[in-house]
N, C-alpha and C. Protein backbone atom coordinates (compact mmCIF):
# COMPACT_ATOMS: atom_id res chain seq x y z
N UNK A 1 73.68 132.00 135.44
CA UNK A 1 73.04 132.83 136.47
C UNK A 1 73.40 132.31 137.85
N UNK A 2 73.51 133.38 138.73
CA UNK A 2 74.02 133.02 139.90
C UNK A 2 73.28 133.57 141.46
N UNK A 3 71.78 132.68 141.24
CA UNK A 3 71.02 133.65 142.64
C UNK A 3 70.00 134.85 142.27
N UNK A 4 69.68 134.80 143.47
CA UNK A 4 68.81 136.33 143.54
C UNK A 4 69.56 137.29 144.35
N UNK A 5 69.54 138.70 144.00
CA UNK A 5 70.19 139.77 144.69
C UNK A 5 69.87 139.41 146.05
N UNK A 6 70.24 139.51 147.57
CA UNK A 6 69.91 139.20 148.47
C UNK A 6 69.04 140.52 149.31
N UNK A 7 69.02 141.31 149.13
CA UNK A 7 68.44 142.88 149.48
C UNK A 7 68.27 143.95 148.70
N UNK A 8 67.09 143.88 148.73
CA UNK A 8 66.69 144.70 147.52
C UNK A 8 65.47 146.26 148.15
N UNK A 9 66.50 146.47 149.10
CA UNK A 9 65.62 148.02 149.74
C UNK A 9 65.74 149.09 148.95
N UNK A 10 65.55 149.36 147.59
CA UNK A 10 65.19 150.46 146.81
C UNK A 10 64.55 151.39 147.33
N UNK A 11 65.02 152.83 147.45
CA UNK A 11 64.16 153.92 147.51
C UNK A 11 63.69 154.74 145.97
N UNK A 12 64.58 153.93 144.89
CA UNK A 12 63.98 154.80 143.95
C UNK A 12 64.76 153.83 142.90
N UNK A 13 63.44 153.03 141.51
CA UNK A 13 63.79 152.50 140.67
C UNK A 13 63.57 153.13 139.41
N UNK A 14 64.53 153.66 138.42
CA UNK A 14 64.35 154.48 136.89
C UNK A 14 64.21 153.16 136.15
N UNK A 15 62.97 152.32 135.52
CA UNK A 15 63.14 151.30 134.98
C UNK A 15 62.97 152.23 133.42
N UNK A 16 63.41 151.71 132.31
CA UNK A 16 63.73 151.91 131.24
C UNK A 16 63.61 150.73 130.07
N UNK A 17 62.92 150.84 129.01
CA UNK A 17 62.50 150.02 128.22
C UNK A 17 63.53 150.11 127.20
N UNK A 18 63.90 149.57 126.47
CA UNK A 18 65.13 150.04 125.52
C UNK A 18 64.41 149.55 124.23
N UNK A 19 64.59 149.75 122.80
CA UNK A 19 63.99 149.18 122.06
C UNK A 19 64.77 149.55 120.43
N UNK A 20 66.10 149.46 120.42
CA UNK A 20 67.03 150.35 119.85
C UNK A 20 66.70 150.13 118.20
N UNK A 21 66.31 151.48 117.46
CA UNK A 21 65.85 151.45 116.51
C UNK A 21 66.35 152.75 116.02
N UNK A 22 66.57 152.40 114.25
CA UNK A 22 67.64 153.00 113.45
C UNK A 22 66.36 154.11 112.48
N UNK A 23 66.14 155.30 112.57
CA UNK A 23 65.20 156.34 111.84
C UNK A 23 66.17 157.09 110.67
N UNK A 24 65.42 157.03 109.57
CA UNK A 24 66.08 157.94 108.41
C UNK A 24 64.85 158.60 107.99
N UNK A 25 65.02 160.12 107.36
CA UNK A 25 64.03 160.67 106.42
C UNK A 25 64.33 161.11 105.46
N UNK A 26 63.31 160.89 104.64
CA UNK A 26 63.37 161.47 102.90
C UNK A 26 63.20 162.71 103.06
N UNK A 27 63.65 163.25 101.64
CA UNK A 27 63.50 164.89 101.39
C UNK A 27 62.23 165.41 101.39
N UNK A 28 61.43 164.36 101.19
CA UNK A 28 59.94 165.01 101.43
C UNK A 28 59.06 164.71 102.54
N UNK A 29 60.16 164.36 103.46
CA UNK A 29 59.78 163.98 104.96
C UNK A 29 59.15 162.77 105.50
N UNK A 30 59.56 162.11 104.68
CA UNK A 30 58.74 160.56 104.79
C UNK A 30 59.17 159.78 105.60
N UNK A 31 59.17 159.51 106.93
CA UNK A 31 60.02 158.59 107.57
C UNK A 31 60.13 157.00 107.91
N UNK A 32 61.12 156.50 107.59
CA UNK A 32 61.51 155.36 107.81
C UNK A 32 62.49 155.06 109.13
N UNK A 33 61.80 153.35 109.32
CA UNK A 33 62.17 152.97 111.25
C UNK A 33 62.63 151.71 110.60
N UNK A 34 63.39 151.08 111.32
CA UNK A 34 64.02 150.02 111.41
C UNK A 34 64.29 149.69 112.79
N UNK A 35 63.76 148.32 113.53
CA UNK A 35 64.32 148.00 114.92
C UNK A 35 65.40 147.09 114.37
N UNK A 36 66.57 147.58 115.14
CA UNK A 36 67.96 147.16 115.06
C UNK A 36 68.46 146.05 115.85
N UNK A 37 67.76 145.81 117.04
CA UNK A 37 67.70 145.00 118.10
C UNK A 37 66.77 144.80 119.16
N UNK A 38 66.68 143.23 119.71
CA UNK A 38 65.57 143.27 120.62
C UNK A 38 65.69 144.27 121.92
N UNK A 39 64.73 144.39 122.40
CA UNK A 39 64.27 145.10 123.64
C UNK A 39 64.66 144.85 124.24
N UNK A 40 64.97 145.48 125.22
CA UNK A 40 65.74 144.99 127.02
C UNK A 40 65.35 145.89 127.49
N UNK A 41 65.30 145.51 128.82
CA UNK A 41 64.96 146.60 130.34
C UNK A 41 66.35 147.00 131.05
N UNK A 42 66.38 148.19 131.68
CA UNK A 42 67.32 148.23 132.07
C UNK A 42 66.91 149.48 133.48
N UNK A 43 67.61 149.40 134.52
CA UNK A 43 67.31 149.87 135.56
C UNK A 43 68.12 150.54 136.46
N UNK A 44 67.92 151.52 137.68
CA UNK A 44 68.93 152.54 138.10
C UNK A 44 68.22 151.92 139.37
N UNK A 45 68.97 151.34 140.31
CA UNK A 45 68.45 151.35 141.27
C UNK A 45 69.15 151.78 142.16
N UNK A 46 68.66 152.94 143.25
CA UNK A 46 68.96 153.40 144.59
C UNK A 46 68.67 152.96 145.50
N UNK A 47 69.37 152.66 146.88
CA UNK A 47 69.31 152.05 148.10
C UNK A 47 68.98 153.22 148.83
N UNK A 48 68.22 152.62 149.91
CA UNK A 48 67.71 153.51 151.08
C UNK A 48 69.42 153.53 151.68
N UNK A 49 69.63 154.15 152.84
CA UNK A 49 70.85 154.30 153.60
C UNK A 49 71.13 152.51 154.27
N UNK A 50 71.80 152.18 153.97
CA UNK A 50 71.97 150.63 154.59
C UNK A 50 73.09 150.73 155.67
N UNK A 51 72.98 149.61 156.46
CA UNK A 51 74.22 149.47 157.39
C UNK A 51 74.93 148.66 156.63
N UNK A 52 76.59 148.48 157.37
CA UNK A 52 77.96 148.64 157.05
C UNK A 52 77.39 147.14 156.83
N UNK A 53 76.75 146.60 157.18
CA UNK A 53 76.93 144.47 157.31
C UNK A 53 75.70 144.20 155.81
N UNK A 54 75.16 144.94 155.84
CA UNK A 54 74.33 144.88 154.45
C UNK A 54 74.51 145.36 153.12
N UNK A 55 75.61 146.60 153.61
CA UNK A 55 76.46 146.44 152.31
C UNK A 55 77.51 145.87 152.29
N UNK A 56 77.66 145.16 152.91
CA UNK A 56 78.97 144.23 152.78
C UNK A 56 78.09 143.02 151.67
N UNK A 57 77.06 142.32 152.71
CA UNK A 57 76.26 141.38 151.84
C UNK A 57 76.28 141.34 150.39
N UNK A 58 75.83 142.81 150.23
CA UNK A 58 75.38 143.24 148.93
C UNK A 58 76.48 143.18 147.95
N UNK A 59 77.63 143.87 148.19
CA UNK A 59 78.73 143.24 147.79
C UNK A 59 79.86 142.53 147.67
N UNK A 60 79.27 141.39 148.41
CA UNK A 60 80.08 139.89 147.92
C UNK A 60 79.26 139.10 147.33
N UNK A 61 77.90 139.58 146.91
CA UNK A 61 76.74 138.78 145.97
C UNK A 61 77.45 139.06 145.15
N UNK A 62 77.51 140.58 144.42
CA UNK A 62 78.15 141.10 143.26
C UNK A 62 79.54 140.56 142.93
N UNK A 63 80.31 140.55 143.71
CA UNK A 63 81.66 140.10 143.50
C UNK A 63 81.72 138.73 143.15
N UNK A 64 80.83 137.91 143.57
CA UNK A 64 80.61 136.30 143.29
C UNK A 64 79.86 136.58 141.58
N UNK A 65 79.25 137.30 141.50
CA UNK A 65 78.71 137.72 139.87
C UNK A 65 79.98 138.35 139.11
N UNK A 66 81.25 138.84 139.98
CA UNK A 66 82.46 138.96 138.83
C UNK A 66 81.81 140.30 138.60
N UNK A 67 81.16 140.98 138.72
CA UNK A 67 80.59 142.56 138.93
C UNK A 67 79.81 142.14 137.65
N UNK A 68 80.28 142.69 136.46
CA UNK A 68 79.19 142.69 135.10
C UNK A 68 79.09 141.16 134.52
N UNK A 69 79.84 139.87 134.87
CA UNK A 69 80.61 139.01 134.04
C UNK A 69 79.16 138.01 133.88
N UNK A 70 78.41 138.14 135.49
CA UNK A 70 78.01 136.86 135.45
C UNK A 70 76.45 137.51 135.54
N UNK A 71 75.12 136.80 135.54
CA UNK A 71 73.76 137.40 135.70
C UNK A 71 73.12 136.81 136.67
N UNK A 72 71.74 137.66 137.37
CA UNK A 72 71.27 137.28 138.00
C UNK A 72 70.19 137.66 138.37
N UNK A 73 69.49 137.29 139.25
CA UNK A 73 67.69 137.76 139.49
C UNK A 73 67.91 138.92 140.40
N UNK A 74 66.91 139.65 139.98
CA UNK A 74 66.67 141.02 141.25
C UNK A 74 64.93 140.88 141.06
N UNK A 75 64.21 141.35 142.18
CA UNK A 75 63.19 141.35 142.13
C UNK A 75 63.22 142.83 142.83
N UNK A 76 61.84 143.70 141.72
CA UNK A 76 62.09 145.55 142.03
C UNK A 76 60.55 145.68 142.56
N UNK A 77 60.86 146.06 143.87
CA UNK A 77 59.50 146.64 144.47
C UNK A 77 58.68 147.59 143.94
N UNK A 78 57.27 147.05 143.88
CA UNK A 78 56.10 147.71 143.21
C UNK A 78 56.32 147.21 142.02
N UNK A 79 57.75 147.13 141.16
CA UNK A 79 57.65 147.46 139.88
C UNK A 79 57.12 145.16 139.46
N UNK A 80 57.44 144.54 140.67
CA UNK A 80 57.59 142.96 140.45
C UNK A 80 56.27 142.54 140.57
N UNK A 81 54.95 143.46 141.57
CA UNK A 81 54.15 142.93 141.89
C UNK A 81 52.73 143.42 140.91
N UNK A 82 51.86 142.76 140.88
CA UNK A 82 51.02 143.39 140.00
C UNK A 82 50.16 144.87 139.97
N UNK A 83 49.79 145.33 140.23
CA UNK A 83 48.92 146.80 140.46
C UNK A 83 47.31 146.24 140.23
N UNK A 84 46.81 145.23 139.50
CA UNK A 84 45.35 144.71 139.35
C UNK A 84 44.80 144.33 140.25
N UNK A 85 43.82 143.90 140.54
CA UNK A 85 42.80 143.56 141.49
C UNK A 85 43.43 141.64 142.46
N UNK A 86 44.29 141.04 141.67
CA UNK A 86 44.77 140.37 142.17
C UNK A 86 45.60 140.14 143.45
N UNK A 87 46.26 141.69 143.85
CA UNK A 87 46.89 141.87 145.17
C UNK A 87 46.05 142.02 145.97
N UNK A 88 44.50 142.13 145.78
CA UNK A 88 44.06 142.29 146.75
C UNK A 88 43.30 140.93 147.23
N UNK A 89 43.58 139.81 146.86
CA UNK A 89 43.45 138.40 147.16
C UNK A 89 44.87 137.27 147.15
N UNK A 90 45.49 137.92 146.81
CA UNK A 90 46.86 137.24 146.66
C UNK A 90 47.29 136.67 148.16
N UNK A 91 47.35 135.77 147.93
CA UNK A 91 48.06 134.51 149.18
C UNK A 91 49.24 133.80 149.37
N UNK A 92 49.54 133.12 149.72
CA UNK A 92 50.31 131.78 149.45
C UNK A 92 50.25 130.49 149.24
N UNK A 93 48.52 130.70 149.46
CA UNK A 93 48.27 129.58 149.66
C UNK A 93 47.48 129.45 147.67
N UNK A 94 47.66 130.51 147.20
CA UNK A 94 47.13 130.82 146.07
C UNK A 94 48.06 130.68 144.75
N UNK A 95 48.96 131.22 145.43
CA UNK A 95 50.65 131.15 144.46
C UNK A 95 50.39 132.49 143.87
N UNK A 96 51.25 132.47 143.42
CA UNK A 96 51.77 133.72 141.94
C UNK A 96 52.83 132.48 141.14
N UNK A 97 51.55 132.21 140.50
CA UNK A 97 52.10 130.93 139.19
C UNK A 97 50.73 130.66 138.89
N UNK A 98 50.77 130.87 137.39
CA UNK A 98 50.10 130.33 136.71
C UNK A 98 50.37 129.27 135.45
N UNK A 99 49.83 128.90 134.53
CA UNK A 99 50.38 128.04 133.34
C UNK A 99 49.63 128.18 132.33
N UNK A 100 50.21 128.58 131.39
CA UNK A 100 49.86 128.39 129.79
C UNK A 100 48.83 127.09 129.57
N UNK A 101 47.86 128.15 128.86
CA UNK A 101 47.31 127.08 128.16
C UNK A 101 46.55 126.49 126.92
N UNK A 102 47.93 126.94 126.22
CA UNK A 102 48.06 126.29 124.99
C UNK A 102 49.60 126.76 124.42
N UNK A 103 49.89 126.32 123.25
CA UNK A 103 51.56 126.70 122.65
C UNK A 103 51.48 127.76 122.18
N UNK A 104 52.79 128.48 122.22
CA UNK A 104 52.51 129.83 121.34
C UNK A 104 53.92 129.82 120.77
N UNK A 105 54.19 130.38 119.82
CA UNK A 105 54.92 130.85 119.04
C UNK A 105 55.79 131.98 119.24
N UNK A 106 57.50 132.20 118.88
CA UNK A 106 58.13 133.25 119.32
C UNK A 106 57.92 134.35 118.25
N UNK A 107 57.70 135.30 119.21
CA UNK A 107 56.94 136.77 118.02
C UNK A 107 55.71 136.79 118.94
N UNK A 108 55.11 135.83 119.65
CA UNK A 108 53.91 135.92 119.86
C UNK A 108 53.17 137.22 120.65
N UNK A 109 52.59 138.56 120.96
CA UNK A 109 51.98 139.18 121.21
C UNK A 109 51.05 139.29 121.83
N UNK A 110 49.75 138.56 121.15
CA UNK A 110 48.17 138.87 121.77
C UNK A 110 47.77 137.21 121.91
N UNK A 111 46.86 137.33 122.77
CA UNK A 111 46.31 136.20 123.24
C UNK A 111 46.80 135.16 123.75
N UNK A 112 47.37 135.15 124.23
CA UNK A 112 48.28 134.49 125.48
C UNK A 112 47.14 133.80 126.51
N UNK A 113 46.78 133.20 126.26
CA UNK A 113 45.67 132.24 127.53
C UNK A 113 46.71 131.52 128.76
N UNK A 114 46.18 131.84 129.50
CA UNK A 114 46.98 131.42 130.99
C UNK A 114 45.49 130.30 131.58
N UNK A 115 46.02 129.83 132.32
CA UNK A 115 44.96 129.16 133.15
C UNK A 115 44.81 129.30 135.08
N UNK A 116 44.26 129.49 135.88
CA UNK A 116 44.65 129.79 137.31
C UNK A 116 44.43 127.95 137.88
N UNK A 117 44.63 127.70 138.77
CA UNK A 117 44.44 126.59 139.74
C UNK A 117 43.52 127.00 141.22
N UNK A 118 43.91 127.84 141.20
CA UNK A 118 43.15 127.93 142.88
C UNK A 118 42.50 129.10 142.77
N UNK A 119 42.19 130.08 141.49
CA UNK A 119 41.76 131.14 141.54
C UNK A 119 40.48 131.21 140.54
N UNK A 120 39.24 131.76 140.52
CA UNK A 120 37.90 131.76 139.39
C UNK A 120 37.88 132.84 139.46
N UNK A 121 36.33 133.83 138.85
CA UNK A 121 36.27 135.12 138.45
C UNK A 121 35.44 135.32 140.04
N UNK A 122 34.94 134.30 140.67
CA UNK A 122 33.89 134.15 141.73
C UNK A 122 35.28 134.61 143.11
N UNK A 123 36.41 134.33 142.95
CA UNK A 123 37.34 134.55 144.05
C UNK A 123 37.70 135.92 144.01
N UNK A 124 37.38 136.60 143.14
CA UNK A 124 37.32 138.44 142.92
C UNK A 124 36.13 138.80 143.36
N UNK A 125 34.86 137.83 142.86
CA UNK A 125 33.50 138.98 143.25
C UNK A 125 33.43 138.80 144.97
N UNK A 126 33.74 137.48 145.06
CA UNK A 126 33.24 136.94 146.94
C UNK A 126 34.13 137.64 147.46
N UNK A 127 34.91 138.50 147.22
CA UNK A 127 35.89 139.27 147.62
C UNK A 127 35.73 140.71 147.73
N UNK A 128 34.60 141.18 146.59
CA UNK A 128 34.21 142.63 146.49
C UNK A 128 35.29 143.50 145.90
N UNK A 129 35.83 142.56 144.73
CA UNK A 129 37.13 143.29 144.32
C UNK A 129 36.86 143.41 142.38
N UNK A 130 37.34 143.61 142.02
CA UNK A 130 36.67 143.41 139.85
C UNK A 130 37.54 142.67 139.72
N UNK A 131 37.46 141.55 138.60
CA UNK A 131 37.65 140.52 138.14
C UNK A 131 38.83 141.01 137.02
N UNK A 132 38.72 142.85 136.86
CA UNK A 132 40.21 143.10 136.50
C UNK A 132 41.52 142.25 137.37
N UNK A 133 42.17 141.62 136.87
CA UNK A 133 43.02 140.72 137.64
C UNK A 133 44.61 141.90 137.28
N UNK A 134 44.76 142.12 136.24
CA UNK A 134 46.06 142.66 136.23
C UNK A 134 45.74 144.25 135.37
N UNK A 135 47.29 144.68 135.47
CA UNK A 135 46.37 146.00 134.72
C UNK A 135 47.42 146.60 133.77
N UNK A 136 47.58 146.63 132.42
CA UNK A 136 48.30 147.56 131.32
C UNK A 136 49.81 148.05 132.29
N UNK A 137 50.85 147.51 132.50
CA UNK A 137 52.26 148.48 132.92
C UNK A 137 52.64 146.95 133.75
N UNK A 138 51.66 146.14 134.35
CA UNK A 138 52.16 145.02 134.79
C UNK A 138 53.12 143.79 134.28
N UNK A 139 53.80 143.29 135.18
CA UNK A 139 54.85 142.41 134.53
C UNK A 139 54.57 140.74 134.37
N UNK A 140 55.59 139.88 133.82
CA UNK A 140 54.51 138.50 133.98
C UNK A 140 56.52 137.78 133.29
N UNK A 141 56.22 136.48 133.31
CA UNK A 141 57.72 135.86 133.27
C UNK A 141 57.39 134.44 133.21
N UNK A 142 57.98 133.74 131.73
CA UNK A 142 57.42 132.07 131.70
C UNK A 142 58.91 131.53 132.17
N UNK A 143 58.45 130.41 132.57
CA UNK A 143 59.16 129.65 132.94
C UNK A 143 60.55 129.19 131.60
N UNK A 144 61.84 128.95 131.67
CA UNK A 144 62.43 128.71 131.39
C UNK A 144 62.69 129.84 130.11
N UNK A 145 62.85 131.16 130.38
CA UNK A 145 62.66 132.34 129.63
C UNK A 145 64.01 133.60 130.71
N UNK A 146 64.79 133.76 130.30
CA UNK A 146 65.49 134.78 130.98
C UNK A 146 64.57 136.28 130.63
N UNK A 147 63.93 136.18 129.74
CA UNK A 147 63.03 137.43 129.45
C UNK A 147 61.51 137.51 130.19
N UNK A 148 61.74 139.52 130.84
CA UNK A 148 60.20 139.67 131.59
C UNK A 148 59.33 140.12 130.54
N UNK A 149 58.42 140.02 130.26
CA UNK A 149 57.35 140.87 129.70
C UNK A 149 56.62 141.50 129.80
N UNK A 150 56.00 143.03 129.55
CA UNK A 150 55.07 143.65 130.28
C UNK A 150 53.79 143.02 129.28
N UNK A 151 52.74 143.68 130.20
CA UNK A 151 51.78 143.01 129.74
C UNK A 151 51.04 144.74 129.14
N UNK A 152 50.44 144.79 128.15
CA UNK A 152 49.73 145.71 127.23
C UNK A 152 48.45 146.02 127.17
N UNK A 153 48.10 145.26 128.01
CA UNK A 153 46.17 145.94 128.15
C UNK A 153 45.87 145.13 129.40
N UNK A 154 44.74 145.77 130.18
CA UNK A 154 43.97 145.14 131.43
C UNK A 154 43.74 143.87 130.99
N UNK A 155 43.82 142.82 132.14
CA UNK A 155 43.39 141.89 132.44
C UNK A 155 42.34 140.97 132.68
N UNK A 156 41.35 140.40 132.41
CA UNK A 156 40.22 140.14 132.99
C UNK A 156 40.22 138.67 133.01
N UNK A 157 40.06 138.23 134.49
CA UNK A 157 40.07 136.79 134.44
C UNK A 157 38.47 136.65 134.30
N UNK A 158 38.14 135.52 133.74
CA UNK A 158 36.94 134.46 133.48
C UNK A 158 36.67 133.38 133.99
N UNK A 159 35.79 132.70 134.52
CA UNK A 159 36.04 131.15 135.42
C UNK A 159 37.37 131.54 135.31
N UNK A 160 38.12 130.63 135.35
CA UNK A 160 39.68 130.43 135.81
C UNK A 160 40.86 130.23 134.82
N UNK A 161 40.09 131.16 133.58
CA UNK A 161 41.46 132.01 132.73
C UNK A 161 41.59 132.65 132.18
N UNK A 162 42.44 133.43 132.05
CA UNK A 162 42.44 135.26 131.32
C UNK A 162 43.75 135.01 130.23
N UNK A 163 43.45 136.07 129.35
CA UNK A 163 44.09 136.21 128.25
C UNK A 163 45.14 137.29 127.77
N UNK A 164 46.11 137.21 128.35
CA UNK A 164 46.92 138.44 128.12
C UNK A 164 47.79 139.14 126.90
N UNK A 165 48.06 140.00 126.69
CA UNK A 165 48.44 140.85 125.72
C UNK A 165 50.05 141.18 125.97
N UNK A 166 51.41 141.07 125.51
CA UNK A 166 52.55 141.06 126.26
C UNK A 166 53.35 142.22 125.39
N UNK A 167 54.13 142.47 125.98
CA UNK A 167 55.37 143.21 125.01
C UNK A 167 56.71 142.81 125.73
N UNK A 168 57.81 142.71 124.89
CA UNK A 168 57.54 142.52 123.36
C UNK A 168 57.28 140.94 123.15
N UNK A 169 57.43 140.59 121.76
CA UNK A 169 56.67 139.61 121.59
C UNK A 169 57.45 138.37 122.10
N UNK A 170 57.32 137.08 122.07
CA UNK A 170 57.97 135.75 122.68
C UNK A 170 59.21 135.87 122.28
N UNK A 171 60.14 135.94 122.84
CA UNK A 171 61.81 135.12 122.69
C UNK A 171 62.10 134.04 122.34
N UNK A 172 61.35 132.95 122.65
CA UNK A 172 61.38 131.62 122.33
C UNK A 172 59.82 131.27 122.55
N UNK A 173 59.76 129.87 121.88
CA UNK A 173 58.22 129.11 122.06
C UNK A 173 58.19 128.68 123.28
N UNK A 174 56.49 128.86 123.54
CA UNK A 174 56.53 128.54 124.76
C UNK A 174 55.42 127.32 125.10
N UNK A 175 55.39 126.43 125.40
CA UNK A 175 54.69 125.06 125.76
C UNK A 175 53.38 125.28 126.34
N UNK A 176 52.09 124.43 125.75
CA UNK A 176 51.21 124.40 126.87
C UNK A 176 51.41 123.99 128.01
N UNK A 177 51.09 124.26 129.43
CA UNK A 177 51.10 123.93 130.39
C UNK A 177 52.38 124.98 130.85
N UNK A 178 53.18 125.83 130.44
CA UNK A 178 54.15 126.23 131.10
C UNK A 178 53.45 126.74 132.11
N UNK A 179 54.52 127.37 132.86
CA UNK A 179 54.48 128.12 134.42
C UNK A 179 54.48 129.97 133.59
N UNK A 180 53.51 130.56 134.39
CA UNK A 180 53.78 131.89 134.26
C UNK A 180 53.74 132.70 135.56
N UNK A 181 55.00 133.12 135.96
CA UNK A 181 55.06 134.10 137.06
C UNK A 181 54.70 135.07 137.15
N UNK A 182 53.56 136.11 137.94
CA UNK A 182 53.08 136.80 138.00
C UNK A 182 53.37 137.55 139.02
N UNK A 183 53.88 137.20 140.78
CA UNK A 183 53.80 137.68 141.61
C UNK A 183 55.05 137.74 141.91
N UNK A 184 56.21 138.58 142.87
CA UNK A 184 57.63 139.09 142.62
C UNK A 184 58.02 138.50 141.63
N UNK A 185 57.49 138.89 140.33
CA UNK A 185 58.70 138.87 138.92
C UNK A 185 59.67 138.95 139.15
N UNK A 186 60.72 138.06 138.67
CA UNK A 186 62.21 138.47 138.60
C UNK A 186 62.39 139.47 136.96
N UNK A 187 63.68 140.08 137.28
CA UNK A 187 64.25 140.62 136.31
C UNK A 187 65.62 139.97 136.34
N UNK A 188 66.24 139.19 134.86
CA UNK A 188 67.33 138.53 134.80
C UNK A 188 68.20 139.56 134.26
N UNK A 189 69.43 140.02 135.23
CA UNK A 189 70.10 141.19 135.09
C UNK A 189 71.23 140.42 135.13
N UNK A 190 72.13 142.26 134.22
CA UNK A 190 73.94 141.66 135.14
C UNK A 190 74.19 143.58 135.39
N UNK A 191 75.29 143.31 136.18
CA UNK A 191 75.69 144.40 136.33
C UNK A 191 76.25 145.55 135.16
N UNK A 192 75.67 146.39 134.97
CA UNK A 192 76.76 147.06 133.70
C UNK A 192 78.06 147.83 134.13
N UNK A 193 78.03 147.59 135.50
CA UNK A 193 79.61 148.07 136.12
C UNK A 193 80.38 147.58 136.25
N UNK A 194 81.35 147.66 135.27
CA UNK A 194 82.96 146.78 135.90
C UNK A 194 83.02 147.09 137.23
N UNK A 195 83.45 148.54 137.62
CA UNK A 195 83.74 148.41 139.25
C UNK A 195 82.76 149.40 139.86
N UNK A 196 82.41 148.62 140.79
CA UNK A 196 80.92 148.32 141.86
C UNK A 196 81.52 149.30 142.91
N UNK A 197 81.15 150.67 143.01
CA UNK A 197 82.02 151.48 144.33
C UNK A 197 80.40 151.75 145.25
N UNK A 198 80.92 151.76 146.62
CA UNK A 198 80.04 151.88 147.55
C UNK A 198 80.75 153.09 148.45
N UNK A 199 79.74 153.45 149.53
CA UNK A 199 80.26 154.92 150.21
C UNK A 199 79.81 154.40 151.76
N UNK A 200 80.98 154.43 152.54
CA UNK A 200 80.42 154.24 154.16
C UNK A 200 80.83 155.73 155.03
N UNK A 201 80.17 156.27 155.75
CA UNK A 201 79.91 157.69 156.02
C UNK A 201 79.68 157.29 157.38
N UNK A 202 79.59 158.81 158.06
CA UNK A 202 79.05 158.95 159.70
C UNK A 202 77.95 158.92 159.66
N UNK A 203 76.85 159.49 158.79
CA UNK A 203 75.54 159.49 159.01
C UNK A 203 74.74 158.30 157.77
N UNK A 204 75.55 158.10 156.49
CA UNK A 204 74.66 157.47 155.81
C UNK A 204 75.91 156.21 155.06
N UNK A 205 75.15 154.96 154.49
CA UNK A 205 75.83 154.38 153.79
C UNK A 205 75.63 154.45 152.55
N UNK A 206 76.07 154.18 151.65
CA UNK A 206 75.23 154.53 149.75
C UNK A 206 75.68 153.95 148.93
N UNK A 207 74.77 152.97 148.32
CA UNK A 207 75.42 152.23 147.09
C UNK A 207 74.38 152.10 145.96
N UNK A 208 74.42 152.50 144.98
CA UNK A 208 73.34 152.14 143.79
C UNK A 208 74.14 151.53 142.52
N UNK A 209 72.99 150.78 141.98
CA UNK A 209 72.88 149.58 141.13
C UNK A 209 72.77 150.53 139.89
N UNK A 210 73.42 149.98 138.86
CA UNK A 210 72.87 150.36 137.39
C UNK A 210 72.89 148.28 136.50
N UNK A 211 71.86 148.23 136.09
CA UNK A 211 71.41 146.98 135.79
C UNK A 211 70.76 147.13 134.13
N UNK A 212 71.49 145.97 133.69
CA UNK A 212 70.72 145.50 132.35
C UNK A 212 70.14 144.28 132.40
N UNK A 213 68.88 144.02 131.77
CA UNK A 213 68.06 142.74 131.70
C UNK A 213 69.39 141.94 130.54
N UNK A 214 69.26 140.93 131.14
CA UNK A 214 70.24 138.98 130.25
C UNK A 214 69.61 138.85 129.70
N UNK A 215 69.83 138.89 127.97
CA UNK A 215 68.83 137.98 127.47
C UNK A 215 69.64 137.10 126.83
C-alpha cells in the first residue's frame, strides 16, 4: 500500500457491496446458493469540477500506484463517517479509535465488544444526544486488517462499551485490545483501471475513479 488518495472532493459515491454467489434450481423449484467468494466493496467515484493543479495531484498519486498495480487508502465522504449520535460529540480530543475488548475469531459476526477511553453513555446524555452511538449502514476498520466492515444493527454504547454486529464476518483474528477505527474509515482500494484518463476543458475539469476494496 502506498498512502492515502490526497483529494477526495466527491460529488457522487455508487458504493457497492459485492458478495459473488453461484444459484442453481431444481425442477421443483427448490433453490440452492453457494457463496463463491468473499465480499468486497467496490466504488464509482465522481469529482466535483477540479482545477488543472489538482488534477494533476490526483494523478501522479495514481501513477505512483502504477494505476491498478499497487493499493491504497481513500477515505469517502459521509460514506467514512458515522451517521449515529456520535458525530454529534465527536472531537479530537476524543479520537475516532477505539479497542477491542476481548479476542475474536475469523468468521466472527455478532458481539464484537469495543471499549471507549474518553467517551461513557453520560457523554451522550450531558450532551442531550441518545446513547445510540452508531447506526445499521455505518462503517468501522481494526487495526492491522486491509478489510472495512459495515456494521448490522444500531449501536448503543453503555458506561464506556458497546457491542457491535459487523458484516461480513472477520478476515483474520483479531486481538484484545486492538484499535477500531470508527471516524474517516479508510477503504483499502486499487484502481480497477489500467489507464486512468482525465478531461481538462474551458469551463470544467473531470476525472472519476472506479475502485475495488484490497483484500
Amino acid at each position: 500500500m502506498s498512502g492515502t488518495l490526497p483529494i477526495n472532493y466527491f460529488t457522487k459515491v455508487t458504493l457497492k457491496s459485492n458478495t459473488p454467489t453461484a444459484t442453481s434450481m431444481s425442477m421443483a423449484g427448490n433453490r440452492q446458493s453457494k457463496q463463491l467468494a468473499a465480499q468486497y466493496w467496490t466504488m464509482d467515484c465522481d469529482y466535483r469540477p477540479l482545477q488543472r493543479s489538482e488534477i494533476a495531484q490526483i494523478m501522479a498519486f495514481l501513477n505512483k500506484q502504477r494505476n491498478s498495480l499497487l493499493s491504497f487508502d481513500v477515505v469517502l465522504p459521509k460514506h467514512s463517517r458515522p451517521d449515529g449520535s456520535i458525530k454529534s460529540i465527536y472531537t479530537e480530543a476524543t479520537g475516532g479509535i477505539t479497542t477491542t475488548g476481548a479476542t475474536y475469531a475469523i468468521g466472527t459476526t455478532a458481539n464484537v465488544t469495543v471499549a471507549f477511553t474518553s467517551l461513557t453513555a453520560s457523554s451522550f446524555t450531558g450532551n442531550g444526544v441518545s446513547t445510540t452511538a452508531f447506526k445499521a449502514g455505518d462503517f468501522v476498520k481494526f487495526n492491522g486488517h486491509s478489510k472495512t466492515y459495515q456494521l448490522t444493527d444500531d449501536v448503543v454504547i453503555s458506561s464506556n462499551t458497546a457491542t457491535m454486529n459487523i458484516f461480513p464476518g472477520l478476515f483474520a483474528n483479531v486481538a484484545a485490545g486492538t484499535s477500531v477505527v470508527y471516524w474517516d474509515v479508510p477503504f483499502t482500494v486499487f484502481n480497477t483501471q489500467g489507464t486512468q484518463e482525465y478531461s481538462l476543458g474551458v469551463e470544467s475539469n473531470g476525472l472519476q475513479l472506479k475502485l475495488q476494496e484490497a483484500l
